[in-house]
PDB file of N, CA and C in Angstrom:
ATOM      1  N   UNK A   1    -221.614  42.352 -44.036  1.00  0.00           N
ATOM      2  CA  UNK A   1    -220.715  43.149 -43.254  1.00  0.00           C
ATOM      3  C   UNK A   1    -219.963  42.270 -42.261  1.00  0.00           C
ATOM      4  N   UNK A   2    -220.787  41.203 -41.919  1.00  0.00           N
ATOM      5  CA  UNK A   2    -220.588  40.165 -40.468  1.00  0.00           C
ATOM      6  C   UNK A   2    -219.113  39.517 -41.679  1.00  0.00           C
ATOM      7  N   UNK A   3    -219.205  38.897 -42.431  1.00  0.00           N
ATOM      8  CA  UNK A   3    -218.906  38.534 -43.452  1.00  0.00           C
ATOM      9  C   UNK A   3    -216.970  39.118 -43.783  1.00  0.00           C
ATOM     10  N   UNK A   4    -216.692  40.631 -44.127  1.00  0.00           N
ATOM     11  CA  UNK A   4    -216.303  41.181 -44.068  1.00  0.00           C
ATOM     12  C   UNK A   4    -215.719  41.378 -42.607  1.00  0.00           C
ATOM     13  N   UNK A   5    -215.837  41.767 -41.960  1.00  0.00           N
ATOM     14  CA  UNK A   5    -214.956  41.826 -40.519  1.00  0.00           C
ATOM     15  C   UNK A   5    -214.216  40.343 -40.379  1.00  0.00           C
ATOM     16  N   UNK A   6    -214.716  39.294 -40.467  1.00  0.00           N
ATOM     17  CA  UNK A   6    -214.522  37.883 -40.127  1.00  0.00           C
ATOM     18  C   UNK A   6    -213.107  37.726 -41.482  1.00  0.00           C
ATOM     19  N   UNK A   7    -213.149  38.073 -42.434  1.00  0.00           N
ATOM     20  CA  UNK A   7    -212.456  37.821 -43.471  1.00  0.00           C
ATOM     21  C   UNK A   7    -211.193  38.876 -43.275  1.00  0.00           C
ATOM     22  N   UNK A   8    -211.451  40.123 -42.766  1.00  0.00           N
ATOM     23  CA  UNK A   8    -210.068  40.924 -42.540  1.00  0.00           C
ATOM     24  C   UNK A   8    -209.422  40.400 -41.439  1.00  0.00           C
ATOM     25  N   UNK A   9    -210.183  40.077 -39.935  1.00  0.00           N
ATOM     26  CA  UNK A   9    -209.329  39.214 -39.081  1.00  0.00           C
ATOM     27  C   UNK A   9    -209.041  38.350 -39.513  1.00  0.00           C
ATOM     28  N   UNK A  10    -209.195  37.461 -40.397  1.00  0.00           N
ATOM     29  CA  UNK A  10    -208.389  36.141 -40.521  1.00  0.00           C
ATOM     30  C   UNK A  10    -207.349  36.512 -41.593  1.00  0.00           C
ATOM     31  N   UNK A  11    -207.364  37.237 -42.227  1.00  0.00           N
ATOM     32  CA  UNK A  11    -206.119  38.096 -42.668  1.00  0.00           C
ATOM     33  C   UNK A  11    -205.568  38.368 -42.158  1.00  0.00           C
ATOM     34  N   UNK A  12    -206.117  39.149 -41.126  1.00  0.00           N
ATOM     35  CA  UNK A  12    -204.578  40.119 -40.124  1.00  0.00           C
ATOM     36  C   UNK A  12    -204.183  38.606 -39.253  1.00  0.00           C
ATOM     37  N   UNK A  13    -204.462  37.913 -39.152  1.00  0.00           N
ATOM     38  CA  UNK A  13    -203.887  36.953 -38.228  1.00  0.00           C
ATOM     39  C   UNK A  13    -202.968  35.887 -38.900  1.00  0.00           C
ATOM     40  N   UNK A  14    -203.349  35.964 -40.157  1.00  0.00           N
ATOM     41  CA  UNK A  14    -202.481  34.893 -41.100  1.00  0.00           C
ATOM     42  C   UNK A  14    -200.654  36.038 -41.500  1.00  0.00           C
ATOM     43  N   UNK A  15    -200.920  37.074 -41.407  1.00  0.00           N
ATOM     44  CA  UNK A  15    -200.211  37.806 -41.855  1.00  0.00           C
ATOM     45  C   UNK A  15    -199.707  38.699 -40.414  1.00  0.00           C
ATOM     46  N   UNK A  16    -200.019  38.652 -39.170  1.00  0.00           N
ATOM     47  CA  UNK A  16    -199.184  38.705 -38.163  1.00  0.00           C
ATOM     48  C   UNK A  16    -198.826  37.329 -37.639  1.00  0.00           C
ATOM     49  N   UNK A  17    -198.765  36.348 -37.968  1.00  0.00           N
ATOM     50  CA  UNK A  17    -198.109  35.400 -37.103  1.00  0.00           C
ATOM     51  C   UNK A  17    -196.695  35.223 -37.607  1.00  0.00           C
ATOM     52  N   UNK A  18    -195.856  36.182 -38.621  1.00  0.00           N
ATOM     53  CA  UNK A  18    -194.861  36.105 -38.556  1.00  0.00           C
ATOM     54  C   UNK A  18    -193.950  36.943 -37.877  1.00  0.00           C
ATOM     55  N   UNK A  19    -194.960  37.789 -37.833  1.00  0.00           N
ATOM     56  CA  UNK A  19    -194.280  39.200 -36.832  1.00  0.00           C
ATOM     57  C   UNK A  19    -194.325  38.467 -34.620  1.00  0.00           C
ATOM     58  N   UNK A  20    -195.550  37.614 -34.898  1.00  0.00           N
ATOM     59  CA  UNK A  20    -195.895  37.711 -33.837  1.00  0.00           C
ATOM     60  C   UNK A  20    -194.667  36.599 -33.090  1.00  0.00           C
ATOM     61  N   UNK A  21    -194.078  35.663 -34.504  1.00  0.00           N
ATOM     62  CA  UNK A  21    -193.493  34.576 -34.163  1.00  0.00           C
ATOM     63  C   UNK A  21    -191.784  35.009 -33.681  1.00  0.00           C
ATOM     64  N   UNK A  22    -191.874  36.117 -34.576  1.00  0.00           N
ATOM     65  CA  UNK A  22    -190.403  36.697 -34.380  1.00  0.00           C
ATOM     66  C   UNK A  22    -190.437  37.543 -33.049  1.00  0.00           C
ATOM     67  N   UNK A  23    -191.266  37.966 -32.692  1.00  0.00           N
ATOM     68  CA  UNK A  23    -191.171  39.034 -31.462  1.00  0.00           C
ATOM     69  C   UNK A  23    -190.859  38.075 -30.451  1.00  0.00           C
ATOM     70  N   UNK A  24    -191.881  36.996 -30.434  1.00  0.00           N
ATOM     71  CA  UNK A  24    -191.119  35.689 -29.599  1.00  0.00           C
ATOM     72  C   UNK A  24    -190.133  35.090 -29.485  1.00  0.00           C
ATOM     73  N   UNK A  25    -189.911  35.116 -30.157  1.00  0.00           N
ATOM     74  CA  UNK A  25    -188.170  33.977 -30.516  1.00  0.00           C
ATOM     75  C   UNK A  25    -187.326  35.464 -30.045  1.00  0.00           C
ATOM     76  N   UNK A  26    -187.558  36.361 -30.231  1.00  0.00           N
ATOM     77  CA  UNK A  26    -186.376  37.772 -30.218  1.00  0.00           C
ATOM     78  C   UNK A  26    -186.748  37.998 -28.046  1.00  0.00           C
ATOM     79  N   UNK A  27    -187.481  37.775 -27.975  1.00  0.00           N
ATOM     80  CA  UNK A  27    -187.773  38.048 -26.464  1.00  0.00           C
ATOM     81  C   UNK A  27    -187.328  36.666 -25.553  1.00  0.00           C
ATOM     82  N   UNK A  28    -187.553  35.398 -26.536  1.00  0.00           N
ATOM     83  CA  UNK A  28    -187.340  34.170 -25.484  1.00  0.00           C
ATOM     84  C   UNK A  28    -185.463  34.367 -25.669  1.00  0.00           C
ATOM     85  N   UNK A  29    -184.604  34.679 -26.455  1.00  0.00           N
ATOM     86  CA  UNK A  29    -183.367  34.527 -26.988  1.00  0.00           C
ATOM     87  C   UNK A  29    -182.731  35.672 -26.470  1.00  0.00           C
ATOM     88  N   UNK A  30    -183.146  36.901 -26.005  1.00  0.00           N
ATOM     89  CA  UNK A  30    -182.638  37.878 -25.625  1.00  0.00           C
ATOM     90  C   UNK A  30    -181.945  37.582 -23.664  1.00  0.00           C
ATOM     91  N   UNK A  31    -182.214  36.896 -23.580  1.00  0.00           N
ATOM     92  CA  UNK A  31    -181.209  36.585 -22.134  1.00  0.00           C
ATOM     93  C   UNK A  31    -179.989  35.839 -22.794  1.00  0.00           C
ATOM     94  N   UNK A  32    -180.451  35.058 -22.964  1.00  0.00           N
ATOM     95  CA  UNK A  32    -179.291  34.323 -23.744  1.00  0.00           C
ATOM     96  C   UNK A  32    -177.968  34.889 -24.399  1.00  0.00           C
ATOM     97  N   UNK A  33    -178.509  35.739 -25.243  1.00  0.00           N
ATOM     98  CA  UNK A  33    -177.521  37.098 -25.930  1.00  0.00           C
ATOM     99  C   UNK A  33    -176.620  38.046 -24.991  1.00  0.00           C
ATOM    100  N   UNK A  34    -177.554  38.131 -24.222  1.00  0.00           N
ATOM    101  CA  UNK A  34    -176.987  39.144 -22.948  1.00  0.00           C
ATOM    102  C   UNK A  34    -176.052  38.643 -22.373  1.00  0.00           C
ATOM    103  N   UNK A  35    -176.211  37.045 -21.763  1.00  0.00           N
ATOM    104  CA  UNK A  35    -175.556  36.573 -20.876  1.00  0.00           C
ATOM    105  C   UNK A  35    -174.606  36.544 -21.717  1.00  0.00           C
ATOM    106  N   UNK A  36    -174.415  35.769 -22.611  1.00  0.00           N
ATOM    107  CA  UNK A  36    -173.512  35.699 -24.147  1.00  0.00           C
ATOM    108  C   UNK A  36    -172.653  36.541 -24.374  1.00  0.00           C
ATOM    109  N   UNK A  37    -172.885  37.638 -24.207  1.00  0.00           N
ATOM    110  CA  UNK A  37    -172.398  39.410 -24.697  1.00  0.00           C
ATOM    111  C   UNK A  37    -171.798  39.644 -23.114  1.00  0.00           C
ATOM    112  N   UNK A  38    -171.920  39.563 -21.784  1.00  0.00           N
ATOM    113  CA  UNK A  38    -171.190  39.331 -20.667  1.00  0.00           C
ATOM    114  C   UNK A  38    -169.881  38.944 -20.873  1.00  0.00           C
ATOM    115  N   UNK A  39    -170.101  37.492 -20.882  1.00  0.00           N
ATOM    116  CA  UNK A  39    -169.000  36.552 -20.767  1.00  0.00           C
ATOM    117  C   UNK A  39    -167.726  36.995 -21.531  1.00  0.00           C
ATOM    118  N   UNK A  40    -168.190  37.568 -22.910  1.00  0.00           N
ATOM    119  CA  UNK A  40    -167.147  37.873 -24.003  1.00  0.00           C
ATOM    120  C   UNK A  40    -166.439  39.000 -23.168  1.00  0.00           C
ATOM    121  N   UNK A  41    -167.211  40.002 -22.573  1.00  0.00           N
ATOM    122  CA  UNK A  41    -166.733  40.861 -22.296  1.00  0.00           C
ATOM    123  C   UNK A  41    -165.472  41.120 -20.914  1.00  0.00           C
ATOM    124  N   UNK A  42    -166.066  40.254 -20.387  1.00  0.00           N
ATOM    125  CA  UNK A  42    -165.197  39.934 -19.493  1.00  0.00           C
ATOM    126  C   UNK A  42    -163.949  38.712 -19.158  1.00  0.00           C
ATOM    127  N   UNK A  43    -164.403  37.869 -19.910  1.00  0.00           N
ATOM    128  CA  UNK A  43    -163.474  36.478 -20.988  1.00  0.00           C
ATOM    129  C   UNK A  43    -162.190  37.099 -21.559  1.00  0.00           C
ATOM    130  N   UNK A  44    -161.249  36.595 -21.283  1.00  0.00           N
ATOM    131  CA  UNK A  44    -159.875  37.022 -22.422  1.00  0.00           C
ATOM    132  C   UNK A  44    -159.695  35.975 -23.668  1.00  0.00           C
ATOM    133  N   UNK A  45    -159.881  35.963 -24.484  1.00  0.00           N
ATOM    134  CA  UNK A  45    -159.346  34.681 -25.387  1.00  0.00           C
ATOM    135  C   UNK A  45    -158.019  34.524 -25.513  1.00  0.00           C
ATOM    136  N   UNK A  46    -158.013  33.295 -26.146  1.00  0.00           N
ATOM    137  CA  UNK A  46    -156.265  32.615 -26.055  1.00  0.00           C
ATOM    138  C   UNK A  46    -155.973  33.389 -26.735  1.00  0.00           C
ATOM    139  N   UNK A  47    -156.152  34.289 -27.991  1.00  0.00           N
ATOM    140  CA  UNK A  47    -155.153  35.315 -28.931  1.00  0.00           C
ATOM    141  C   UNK A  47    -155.034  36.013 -28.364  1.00  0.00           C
ATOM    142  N   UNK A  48    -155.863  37.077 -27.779  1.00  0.00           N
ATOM    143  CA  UNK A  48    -155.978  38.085 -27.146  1.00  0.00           C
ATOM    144  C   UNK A  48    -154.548  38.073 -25.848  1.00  0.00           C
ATOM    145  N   UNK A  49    -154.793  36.726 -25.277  1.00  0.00           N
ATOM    146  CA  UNK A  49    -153.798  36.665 -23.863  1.00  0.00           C
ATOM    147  C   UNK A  49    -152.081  36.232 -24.828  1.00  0.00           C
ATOM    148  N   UNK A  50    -152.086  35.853 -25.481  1.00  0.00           N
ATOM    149  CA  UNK A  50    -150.907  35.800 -26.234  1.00  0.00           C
ATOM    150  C   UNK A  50    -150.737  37.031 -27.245  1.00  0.00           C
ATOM    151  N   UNK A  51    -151.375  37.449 -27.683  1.00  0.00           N
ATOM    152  CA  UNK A  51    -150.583  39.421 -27.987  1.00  0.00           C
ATOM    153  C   UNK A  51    -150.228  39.951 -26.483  1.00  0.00           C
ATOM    154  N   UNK A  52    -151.049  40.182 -25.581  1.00  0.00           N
ATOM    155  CA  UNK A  52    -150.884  40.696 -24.411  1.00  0.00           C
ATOM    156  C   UNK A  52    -149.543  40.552 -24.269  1.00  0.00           C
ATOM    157  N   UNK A  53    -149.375  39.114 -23.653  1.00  0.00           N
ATOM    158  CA  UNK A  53    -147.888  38.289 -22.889  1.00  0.00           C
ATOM    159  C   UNK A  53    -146.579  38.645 -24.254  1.00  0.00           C
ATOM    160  N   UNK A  54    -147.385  38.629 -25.809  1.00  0.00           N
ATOM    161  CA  UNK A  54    -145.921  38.827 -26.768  1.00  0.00           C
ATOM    162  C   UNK A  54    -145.516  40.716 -26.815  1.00  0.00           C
ATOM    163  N   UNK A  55    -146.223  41.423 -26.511  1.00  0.00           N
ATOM    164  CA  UNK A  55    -146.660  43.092 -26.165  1.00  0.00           C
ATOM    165  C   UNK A  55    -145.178  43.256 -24.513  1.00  0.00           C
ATOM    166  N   UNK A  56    -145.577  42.292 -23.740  1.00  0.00           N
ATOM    167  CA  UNK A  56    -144.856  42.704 -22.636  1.00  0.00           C
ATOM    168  C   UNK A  56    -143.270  42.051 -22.518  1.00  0.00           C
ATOM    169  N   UNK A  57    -143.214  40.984 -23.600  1.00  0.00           N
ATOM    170  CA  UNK A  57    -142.216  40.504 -24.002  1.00  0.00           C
ATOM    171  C   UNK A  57    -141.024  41.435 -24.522  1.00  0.00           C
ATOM    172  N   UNK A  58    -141.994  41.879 -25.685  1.00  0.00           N
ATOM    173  CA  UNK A  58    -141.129  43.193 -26.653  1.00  0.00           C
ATOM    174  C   UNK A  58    -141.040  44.416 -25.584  1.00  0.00           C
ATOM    175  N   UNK A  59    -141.830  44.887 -24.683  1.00  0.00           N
ATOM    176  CA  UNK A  59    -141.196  45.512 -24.058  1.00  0.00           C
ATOM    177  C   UNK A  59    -140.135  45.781 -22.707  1.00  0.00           C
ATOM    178  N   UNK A  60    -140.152  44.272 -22.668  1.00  0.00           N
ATOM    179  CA  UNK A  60    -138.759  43.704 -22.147  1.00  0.00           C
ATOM    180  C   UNK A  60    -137.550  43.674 -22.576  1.00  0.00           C
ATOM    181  N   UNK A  61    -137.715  43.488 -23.604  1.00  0.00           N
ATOM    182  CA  UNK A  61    -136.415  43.023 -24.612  1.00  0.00           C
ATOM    183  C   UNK A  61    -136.121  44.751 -24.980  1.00  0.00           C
ATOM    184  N   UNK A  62    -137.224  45.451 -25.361  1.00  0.00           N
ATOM    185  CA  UNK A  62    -136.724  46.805 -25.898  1.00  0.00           C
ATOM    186  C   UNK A  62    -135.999  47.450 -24.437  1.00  0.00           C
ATOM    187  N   UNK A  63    -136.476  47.278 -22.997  1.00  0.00           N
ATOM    188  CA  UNK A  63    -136.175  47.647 -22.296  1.00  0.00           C
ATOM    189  C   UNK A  63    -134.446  47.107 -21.650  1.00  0.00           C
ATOM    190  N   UNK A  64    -134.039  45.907 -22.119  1.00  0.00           N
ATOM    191  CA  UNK A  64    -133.159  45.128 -21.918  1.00  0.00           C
ATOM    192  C   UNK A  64    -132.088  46.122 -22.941  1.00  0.00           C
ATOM    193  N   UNK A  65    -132.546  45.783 -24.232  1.00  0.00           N
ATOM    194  CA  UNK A  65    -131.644  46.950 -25.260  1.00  0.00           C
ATOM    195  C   UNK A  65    -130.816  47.826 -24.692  1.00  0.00           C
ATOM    196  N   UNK A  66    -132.135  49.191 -24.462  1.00  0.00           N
ATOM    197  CA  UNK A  66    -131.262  50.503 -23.409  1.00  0.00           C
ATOM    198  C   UNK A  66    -130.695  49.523 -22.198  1.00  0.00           C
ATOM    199  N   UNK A  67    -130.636  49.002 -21.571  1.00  0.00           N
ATOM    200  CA  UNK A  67    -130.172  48.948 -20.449  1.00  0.00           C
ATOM    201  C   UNK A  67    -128.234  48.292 -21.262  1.00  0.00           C
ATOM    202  N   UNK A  68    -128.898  48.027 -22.024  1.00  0.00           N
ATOM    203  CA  UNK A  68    -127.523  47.268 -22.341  1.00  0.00           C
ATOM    204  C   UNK A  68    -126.774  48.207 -23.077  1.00  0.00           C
ATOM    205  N   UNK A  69    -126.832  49.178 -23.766  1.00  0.00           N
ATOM    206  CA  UNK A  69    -126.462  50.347 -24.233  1.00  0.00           C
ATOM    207  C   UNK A  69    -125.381  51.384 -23.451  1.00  0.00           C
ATOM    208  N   UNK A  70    -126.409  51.283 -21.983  1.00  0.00           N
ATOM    209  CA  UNK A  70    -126.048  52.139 -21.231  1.00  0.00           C
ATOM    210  C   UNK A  70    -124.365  51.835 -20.710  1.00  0.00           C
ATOM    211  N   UNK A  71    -125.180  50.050 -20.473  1.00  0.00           N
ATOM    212  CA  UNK A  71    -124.079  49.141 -19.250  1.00  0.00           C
ATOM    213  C   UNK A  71    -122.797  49.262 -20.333  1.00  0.00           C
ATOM    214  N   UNK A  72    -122.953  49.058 -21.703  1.00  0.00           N
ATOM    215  CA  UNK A  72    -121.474  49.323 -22.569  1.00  0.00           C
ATOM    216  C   UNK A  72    -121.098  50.459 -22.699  1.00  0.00           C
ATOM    217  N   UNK A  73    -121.872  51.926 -22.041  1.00  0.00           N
ATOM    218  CA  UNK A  73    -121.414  53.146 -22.289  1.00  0.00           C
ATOM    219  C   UNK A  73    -120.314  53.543 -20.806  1.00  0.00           C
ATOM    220  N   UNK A  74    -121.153  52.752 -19.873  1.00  0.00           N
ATOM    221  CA  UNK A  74    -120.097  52.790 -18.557  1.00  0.00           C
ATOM    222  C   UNK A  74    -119.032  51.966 -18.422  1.00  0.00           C
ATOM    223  N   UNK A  75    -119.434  50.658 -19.255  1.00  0.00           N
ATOM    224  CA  UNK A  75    -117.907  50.159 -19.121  1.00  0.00           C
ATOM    225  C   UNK A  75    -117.034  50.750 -19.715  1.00  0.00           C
ATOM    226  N   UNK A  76    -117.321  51.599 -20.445  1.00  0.00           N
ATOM    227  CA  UNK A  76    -116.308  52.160 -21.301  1.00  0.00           C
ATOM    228  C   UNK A  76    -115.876  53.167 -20.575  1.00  0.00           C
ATOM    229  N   UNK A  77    -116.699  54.168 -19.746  1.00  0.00           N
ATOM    230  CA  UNK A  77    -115.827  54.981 -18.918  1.00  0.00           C
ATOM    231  C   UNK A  77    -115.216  54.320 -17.653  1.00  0.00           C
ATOM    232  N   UNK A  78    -115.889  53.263 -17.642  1.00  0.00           N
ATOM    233  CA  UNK A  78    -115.392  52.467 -16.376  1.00  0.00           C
ATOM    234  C   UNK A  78    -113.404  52.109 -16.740  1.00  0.00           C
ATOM    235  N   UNK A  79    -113.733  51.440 -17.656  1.00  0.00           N
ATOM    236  CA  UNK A  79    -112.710  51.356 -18.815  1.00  0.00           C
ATOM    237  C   UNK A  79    -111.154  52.532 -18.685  1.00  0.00           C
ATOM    238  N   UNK A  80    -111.640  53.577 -18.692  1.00  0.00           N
ATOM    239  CA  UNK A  80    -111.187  55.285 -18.609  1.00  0.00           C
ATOM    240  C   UNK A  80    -110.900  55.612 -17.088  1.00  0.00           C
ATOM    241  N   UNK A  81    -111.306  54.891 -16.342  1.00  0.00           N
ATOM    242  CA  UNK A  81    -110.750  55.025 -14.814  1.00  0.00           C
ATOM    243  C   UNK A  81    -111.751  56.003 -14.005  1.00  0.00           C
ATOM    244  N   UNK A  82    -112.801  56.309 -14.833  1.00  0.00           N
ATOM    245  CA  UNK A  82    -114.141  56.533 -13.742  1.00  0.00           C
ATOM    246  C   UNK A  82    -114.840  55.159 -12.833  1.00  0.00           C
ATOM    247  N   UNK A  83    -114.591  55.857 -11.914  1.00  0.00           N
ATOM    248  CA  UNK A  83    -115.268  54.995 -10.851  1.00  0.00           C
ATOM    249  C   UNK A  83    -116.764  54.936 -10.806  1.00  0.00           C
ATOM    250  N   UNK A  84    -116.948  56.172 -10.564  1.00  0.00           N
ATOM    251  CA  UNK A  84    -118.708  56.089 -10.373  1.00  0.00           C
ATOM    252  C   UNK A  84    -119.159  55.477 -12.022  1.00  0.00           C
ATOM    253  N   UNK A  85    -118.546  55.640 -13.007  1.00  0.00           N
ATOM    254  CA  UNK A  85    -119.493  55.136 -13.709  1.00  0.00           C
ATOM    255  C   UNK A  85    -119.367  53.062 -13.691  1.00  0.00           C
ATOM    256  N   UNK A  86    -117.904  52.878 -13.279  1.00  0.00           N
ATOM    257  CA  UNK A  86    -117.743  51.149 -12.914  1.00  0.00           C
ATOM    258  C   UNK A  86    -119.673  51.138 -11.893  1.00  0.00           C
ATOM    259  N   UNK A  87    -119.736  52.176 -11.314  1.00  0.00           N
ATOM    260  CA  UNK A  87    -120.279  51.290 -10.096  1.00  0.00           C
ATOM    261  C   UNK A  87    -122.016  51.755 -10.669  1.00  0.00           C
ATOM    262  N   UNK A  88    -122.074  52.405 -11.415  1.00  0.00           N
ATOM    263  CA  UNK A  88    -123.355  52.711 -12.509  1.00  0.00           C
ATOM    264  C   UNK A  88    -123.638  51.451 -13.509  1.00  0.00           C
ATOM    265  N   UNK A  89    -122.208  50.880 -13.802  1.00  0.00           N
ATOM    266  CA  UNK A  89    -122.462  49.600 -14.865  1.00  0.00           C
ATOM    267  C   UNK A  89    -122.967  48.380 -14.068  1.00  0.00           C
ATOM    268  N   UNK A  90    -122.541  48.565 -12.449  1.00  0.00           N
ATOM    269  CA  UNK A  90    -122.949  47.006 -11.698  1.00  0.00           C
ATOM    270  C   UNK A  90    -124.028  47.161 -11.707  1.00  0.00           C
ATOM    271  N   UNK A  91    -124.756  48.541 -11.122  1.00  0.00           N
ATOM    272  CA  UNK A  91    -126.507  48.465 -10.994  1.00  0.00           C
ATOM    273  C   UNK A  91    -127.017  47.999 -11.801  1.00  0.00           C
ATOM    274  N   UNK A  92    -126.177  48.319 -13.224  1.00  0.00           N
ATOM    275  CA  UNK A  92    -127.343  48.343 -14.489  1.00  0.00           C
ATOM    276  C   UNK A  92    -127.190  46.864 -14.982  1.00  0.00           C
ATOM    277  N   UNK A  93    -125.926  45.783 -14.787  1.00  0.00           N
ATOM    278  CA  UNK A  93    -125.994  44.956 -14.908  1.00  0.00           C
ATOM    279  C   UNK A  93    -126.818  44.555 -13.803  1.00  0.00           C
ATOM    280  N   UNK A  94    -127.032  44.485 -12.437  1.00  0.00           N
ATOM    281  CA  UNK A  94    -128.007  44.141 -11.781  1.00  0.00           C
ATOM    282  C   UNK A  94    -129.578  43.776 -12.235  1.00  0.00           C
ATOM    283  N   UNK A  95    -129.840  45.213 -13.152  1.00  0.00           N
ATOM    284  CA  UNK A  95    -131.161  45.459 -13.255  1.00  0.00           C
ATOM    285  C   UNK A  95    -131.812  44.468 -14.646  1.00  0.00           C
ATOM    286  N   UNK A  96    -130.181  44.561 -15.275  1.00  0.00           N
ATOM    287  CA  UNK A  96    -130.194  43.714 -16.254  1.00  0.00           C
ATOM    288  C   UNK A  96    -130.925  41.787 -16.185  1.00  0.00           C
ATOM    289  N   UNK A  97    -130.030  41.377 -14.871  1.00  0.00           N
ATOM    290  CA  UNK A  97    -129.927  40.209 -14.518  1.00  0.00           C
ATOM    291  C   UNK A  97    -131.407  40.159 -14.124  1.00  0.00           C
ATOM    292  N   UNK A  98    -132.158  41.147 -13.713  1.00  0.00           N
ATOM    293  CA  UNK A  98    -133.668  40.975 -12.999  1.00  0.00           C
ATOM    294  C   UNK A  98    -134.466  40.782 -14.264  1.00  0.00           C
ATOM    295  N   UNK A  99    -133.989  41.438 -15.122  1.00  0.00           N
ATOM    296  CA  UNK A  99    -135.288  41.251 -16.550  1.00  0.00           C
ATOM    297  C   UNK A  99    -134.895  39.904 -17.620  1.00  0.00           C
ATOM    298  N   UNK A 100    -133.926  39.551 -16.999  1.00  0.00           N
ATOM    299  CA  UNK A 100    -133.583  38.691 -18.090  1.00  0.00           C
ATOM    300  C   UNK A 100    -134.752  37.388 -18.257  1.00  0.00           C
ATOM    301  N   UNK A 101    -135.132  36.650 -16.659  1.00  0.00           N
ATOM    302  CA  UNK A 101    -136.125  35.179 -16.318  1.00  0.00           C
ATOM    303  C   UNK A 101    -137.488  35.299 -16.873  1.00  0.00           C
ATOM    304  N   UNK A 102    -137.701  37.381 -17.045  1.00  0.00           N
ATOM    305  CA  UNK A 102    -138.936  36.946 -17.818  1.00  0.00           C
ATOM    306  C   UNK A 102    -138.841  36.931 -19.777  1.00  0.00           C
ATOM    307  N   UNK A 103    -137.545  36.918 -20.125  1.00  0.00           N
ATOM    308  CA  UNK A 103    -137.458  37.302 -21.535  1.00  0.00           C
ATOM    309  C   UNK A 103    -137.147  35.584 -21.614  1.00  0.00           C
ATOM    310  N   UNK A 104    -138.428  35.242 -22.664  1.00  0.00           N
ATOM    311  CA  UNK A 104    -137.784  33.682 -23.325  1.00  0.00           C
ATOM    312  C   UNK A 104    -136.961  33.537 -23.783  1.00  0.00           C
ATOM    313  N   UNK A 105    -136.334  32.278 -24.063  1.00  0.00           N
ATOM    314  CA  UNK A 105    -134.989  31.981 -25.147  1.00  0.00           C
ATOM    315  C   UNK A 105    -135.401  31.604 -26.297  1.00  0.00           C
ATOM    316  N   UNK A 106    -134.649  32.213 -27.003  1.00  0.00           N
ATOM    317  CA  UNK A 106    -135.182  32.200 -28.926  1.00  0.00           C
ATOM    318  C   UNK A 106    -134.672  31.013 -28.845  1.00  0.00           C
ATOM    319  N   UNK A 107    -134.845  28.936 -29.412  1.00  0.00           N
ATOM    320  CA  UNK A 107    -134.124  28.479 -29.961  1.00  0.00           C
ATOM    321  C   UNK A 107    -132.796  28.541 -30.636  1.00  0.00           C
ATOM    322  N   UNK A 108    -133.579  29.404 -31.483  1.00  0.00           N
ATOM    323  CA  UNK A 108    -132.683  29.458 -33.197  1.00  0.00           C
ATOM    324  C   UNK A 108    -131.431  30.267 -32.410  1.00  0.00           C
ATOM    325  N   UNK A 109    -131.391  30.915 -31.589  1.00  0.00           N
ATOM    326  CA  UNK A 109    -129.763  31.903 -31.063  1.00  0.00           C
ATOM    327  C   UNK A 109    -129.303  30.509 -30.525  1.00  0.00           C
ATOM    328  N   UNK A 110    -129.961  29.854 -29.847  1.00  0.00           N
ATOM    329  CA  UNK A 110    -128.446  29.106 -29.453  1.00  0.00           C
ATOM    330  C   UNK A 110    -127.922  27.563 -29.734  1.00  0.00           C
TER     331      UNK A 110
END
């Protein structure tokens, strides 16, 4: 019987030391992960910050569009001898001139 008990523990011990080895490695590695899983989260990566900056680009340029739409719809009444709209086209060229320093220059246009 002595015999028997002695032979199932050394079984169960040959056959938990892989469980026992992994619970370790999963408990010594689990800060690590965490801290790991932080950083990402709060980290921007270089793609990530260049969609961002090309995202606010395009909506510069789309915003530049209308503005420029507008500014050729008043010169045209400006054009027609409305005044208020001459003085609607300076603002909007104004507002124009403010968005332009953050829109890059394409090469290839010029």
């Amino acid at each position: 019987m002595q015999a028997l008990r002695f032979l199932a523990l050394g079984l169960c011990a040959v056959t938990l030391q892989g469980c026992l080895a992994k619970a370790a490695v999963d408990v010594v590695t689990l800060p690590v992960r965490a801290v790991g899983a932080g950083v990402d989260a709060v980290t921007t990566s270089q793609s990530e910050a260049d969609e961002k900056r090309g995202r606010e680009i395009r909506k510069r340029e789309e915003q530049l569009g209308r503005l420029q739409r507008d500014y050729d719809r008043q010169l045209e009444r400006c054009a027609d001898g409305n005044d208020e709209a001459c003085d609607r086209a300076q603002a909007i060229r104004a507002e124009m001139q403010a968005i332009l320093p953050g829109i890059p220059v394409d090469p290839e246009r010029n």
